[in-house]
Structures are given as C-alpha cells and as structure tokens.
N, C-alpha and C. Protein backbone atom coordinates (compact mmCIF):
# COMPACT_ATOMS: atom_id res chain seq x y z
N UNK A 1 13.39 -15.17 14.79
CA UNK A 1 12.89 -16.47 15.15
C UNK A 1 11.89 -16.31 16.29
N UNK A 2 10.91 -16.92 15.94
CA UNK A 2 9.77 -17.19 17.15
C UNK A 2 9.68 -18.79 18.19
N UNK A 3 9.46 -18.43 18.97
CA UNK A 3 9.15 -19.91 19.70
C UNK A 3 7.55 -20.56 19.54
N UNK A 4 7.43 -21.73 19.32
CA UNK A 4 6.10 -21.98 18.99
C UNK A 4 5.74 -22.25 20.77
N UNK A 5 3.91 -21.32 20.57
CA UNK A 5 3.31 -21.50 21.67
C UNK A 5 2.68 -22.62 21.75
N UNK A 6 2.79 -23.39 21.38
CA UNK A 6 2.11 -24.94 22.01
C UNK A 6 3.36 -25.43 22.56
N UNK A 7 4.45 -25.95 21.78
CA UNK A 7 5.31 -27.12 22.52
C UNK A 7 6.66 -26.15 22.85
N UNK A 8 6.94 -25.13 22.58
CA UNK A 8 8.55 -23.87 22.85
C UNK A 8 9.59 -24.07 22.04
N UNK A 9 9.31 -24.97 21.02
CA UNK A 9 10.42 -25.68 20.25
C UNK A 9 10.61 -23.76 19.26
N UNK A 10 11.65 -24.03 18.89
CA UNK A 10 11.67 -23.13 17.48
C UNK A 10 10.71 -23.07 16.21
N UNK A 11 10.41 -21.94 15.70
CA UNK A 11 9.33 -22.12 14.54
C UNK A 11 9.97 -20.93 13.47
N UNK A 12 9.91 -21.20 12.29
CA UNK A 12 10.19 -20.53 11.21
C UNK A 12 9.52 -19.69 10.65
N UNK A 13 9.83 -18.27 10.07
CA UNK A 13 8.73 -17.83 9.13
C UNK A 13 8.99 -18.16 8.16
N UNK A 14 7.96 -18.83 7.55
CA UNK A 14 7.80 -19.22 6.12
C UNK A 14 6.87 -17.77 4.86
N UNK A 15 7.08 -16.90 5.40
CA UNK A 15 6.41 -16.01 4.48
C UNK A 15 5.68 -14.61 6.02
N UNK A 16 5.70 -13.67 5.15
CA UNK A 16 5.39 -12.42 5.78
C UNK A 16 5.19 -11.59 5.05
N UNK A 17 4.34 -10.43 5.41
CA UNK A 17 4.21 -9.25 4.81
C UNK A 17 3.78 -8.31 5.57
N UNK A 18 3.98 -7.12 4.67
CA UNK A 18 4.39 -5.91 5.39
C UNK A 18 2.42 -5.05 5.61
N UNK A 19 2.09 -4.88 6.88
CA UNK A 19 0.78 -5.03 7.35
C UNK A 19 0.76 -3.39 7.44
N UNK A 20 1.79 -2.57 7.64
CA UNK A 20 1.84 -0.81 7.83
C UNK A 20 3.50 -0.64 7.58
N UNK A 21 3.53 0.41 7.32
CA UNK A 21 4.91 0.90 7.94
C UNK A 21 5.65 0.77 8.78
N UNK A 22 5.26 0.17 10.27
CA UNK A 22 5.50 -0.33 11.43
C UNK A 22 5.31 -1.73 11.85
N UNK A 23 4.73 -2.15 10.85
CA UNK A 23 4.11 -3.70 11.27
C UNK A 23 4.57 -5.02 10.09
N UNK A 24 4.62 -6.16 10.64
CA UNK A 24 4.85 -6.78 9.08
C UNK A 24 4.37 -8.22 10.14
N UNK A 25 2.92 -8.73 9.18
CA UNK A 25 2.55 -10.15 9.87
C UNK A 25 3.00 -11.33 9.03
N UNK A 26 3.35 -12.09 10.07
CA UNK A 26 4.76 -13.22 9.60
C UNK A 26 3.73 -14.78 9.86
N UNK A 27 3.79 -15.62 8.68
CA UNK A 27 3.68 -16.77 9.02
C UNK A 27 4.56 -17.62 9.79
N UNK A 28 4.36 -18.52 10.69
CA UNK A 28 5.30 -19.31 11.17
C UNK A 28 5.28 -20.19 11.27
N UNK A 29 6.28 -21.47 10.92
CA UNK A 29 5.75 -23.09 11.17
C UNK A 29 7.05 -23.54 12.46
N UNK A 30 6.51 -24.39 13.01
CA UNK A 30 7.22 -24.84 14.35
C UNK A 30 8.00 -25.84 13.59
N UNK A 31 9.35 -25.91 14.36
CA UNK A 31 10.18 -26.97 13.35
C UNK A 31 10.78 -28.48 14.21
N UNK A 32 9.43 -28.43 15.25
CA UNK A 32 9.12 -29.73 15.80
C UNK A 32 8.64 -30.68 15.08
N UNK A 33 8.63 -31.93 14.09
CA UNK A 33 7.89 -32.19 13.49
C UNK A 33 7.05 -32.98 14.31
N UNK A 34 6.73 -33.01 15.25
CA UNK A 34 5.29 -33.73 16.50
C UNK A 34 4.43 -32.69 16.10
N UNK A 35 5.40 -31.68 15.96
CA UNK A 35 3.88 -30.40 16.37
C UNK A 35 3.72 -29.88 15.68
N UNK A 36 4.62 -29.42 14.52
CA UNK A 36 4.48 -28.63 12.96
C UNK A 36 3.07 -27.22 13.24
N UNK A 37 3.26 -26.91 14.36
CA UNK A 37 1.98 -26.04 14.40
C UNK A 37 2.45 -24.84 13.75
N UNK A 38 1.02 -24.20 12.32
CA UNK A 38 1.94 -23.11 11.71
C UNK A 38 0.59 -21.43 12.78
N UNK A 39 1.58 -20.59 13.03
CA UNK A 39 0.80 -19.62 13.49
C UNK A 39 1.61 -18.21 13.04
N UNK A 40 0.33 -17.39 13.64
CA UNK A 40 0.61 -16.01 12.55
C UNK A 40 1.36 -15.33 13.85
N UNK A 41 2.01 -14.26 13.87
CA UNK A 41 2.51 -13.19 14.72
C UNK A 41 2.87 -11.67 13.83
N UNK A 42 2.66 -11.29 15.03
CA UNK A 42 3.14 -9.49 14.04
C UNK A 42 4.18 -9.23 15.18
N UNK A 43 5.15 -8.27 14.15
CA UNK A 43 6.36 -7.83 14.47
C UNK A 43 6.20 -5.88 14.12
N UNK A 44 6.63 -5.31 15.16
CA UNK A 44 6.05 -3.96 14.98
C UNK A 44 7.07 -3.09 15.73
N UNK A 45 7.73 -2.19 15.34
CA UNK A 45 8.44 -1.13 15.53
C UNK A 45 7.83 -0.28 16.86
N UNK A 46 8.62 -0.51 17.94
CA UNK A 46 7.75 0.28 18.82
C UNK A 46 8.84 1.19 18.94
N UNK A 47 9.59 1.62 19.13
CA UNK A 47 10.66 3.33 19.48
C UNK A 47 12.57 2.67 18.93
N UNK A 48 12.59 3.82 18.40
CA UNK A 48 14.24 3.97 18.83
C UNK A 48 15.02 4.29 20.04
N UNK A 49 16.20 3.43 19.82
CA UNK A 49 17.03 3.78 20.93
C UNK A 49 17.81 4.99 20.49
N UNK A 50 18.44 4.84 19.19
CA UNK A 50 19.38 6.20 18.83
C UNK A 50 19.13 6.30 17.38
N UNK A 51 18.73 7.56 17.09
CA UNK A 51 18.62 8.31 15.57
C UNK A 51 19.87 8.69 14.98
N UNK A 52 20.15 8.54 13.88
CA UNK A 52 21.16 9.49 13.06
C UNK A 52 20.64 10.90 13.12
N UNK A 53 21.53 11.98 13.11
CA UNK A 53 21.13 12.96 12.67
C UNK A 53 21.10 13.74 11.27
N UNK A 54 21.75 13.02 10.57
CA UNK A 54 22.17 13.42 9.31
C UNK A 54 22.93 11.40 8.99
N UNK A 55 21.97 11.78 7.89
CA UNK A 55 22.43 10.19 7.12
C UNK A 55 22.92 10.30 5.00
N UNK A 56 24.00 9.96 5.52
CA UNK A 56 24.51 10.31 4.47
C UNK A 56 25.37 9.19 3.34
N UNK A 57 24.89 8.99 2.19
CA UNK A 57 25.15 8.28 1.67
C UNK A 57 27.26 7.73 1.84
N UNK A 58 27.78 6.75 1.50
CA UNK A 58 28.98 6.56 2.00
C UNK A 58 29.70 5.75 0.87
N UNK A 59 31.14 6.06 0.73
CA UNK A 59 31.49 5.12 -0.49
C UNK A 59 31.73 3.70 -0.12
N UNK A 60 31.62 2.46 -0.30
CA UNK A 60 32.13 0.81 -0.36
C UNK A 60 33.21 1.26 0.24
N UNK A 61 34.13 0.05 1.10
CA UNK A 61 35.21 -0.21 1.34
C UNK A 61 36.15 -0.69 0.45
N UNK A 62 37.21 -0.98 0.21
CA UNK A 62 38.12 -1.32 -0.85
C UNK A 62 38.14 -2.64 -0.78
N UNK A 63 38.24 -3.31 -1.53
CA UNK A 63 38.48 -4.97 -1.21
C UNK A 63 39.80 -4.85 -0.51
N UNK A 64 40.19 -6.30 -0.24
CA UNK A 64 41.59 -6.99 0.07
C UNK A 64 42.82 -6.41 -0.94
N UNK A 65 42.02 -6.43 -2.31
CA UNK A 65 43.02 -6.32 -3.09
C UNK A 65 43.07 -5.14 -3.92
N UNK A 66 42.49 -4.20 -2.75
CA UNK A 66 42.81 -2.42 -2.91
C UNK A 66 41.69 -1.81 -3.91
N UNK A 67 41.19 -2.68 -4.69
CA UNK A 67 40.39 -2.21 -5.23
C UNK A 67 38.53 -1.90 -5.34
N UNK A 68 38.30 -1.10 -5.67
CA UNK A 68 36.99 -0.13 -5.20
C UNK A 68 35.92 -0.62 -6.18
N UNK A 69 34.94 -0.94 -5.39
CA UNK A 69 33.76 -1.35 -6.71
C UNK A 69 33.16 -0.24 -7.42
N UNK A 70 32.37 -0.42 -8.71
CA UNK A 70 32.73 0.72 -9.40
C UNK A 70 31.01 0.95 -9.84
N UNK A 71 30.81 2.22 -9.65
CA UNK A 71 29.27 2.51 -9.60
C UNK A 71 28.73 2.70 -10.79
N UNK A 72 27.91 1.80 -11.26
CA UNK A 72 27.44 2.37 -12.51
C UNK A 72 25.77 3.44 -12.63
C-alpha cells in the first residue's frame, strides 16, 4: 500500500508490471474519493537482509486430518 501524495489518505494499486527483474511500476488510485488521484510509483529490490544457502524443495504439511496432498 502507498499513501497518496496530494491528500496522505491510502491509495491502491490497481494494476502493475514488472519494469526489470528488480523493479515492478505500479499504478495507484487514492481511495479518498475528494481526491481519487491515480499515480504511478516503482517498487525495486534494493539488498537482502538474509540469503538461504541451499534452497530446497520441501514436502506440504499434513492437513488436520493427517492426510498429505498428493502430487501429481
């Protein structure tokens, strides 16, 4: 969620796409209806805090009722 820069109210993305590998520019509409102002922002990957070192696929948890979903 973004804050709209005209009035600070909350604003929605209504649609986005992916601008790089690191980047993805997001439409946004303010969900003031005085101000309905729609504006663009980019959202961009700047560093990790902590890496896996090894990522490894993992099985589902069991449901409640013990049983395991089943991979097709």
């Amino acid at each position: 969620m973004m804050n709209c820069p005209l009035c600070g109210n909350s604003a929605h993305t209504r649609s986005s796409f992916q601008v790089s590998s690191t980047t993805k520019e997001r439409y946004n509409q303010c969900q003031n209806i005085n101000c309905s102002h729609t504006f663009i922002t980019h959202e961009t990957f700047v560093r990790s805090i902590a890496c896996p070192k090894e990522a490894h696929a993992v099985q589902p948890h069991p449901t409640r009722s013990g049983q395991v979903a089943m991979s097709l």
